[in-house]
C-alpha atoms as a PDB file:
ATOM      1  CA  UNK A   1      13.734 -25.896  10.831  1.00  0.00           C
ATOM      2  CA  UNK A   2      15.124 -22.302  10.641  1.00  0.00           C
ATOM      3  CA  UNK A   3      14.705 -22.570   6.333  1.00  0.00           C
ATOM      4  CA  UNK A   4      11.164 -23.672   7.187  1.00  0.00           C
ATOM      5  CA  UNK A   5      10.616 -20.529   9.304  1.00  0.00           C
ATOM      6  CA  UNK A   6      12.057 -18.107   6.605  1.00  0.00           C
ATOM      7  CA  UNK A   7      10.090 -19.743   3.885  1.00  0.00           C
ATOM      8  CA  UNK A   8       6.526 -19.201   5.766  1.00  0.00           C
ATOM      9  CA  UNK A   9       7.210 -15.848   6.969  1.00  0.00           C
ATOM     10  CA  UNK A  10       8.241 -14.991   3.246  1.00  0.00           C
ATOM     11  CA  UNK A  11       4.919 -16.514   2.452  1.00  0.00           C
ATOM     12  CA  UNK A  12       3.204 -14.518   4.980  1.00  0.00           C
ATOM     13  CA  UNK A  13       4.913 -11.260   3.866  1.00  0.00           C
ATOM     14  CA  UNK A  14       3.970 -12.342   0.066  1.00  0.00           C
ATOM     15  CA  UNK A  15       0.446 -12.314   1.049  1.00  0.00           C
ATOM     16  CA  UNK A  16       0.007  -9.463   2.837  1.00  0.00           C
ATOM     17  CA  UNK A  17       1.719  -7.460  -0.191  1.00  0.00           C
ATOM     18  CA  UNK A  18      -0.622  -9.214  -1.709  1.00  0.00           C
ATOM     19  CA  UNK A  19      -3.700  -7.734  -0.089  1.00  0.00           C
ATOM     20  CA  UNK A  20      -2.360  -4.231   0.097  1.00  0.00           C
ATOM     21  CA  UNK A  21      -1.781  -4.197  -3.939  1.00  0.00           C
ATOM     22  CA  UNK A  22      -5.797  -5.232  -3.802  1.00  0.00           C
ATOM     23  CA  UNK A  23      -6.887  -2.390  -1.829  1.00  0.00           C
ATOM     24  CA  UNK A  24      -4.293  -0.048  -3.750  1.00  0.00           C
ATOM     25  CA  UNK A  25      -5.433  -1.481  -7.110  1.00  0.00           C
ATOM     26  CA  UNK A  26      -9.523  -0.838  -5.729  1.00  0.00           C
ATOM     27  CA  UNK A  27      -8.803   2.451  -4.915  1.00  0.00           C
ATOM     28  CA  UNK A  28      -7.556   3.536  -8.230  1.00  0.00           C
ATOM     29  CA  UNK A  29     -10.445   1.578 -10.288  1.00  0.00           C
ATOM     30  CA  UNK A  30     -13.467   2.863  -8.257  1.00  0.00           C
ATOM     31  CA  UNK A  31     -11.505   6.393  -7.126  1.00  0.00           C
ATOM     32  CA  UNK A  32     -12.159   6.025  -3.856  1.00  0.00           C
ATOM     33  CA  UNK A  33      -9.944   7.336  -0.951  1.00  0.00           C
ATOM     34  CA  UNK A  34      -7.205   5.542   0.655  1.00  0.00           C
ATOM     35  CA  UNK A  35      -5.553   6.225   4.066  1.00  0.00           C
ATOM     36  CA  UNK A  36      -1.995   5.043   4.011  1.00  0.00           C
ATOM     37  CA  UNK A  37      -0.343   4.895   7.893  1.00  0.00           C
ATOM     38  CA  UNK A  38       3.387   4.948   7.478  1.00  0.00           C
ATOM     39  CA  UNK A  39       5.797   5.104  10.707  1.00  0.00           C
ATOM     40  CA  UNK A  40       2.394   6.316  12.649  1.00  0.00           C
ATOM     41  CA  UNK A  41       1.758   8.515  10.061  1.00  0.00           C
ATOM     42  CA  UNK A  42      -1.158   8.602   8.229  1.00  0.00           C
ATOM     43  CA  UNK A  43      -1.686   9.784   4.454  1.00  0.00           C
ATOM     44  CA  UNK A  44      -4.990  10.179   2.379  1.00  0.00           C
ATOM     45  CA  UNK A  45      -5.914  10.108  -0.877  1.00  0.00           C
ATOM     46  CA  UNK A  46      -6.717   8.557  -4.477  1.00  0.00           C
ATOM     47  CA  UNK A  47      -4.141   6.370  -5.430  1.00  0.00           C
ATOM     48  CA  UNK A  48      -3.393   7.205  -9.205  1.00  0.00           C
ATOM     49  CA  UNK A  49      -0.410   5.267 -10.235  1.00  0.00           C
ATOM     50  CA  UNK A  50       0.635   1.988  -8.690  1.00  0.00           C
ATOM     51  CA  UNK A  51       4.291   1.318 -10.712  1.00  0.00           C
ATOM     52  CA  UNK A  52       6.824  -1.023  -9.343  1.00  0.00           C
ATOM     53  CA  UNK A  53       7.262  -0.950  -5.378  1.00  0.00           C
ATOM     54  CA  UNK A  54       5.683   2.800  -5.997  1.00  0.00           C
ATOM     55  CA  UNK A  55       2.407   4.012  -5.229  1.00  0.00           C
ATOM     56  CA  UNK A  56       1.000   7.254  -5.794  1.00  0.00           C
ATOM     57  CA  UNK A  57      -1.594   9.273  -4.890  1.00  0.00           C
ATOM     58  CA  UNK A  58      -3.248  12.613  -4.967  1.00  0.00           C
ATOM     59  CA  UNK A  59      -5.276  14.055  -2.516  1.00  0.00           C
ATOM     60  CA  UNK A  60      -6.856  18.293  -1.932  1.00  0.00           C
ATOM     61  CA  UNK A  61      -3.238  19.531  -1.127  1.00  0.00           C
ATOM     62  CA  UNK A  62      -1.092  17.560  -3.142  1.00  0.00           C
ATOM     63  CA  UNK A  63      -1.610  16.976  -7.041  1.00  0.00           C
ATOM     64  CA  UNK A  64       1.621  14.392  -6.502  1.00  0.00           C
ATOM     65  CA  UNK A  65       2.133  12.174  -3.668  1.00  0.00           C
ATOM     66  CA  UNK A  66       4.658   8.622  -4.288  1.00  0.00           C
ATOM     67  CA  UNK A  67       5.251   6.193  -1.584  1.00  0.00           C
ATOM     68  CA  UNK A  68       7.183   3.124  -1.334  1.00  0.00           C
ATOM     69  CA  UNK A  69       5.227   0.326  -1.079  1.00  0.00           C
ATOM     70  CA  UNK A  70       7.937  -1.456   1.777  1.00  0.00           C
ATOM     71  CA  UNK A  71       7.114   1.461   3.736  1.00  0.00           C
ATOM     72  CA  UNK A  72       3.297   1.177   4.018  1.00  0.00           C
ATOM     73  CA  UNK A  73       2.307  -0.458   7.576  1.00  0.00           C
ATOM     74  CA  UNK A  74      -1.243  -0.444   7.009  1.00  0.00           C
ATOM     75  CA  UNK A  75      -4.015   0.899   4.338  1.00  0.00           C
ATOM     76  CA  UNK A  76      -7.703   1.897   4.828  1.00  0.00           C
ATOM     77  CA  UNK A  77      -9.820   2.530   2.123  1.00  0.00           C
ATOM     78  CA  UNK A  78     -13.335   5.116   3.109  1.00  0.00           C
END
């Protein structure tokens, strides 16, 4: 029963990776902005480059912003 747990919540995870790779991905075809919240943090911008577990961005006060993807709670794209 405890395998069966792990595998679904692996499942779950997979698919909500899944979803933020969409919105990543959709921000960096149509360049439209992207608010990141990490750790109640929040972080906007273009996303540029999505390599790996990396993301990056670039928004009016940074030309160079990389996040891990693992660390991203939530994304919201304007």
């Amino acid at each position: 029963m405890l395998t069966a747990a792990v595998a679904a919540d692996s499942l779950l995870i997979g698919k909500e990776n899944d979803l933020m790779k969409e919105l990543l991905e959709a921000s960096q075809i149509e360049k439209k902005s992207v608010n990141l919240f990490i750790k109640g943090q929040s972080i906007g911008g273009v996303v540029t480059k999505i390599a790996g577990d990396m993301v990056e961005l670039r928004n009016r006060e940074f030309s160079r912003i990389v996040v891990r993807m693992e660390a991203i709670d939530g994304a919201a794209m304007n």
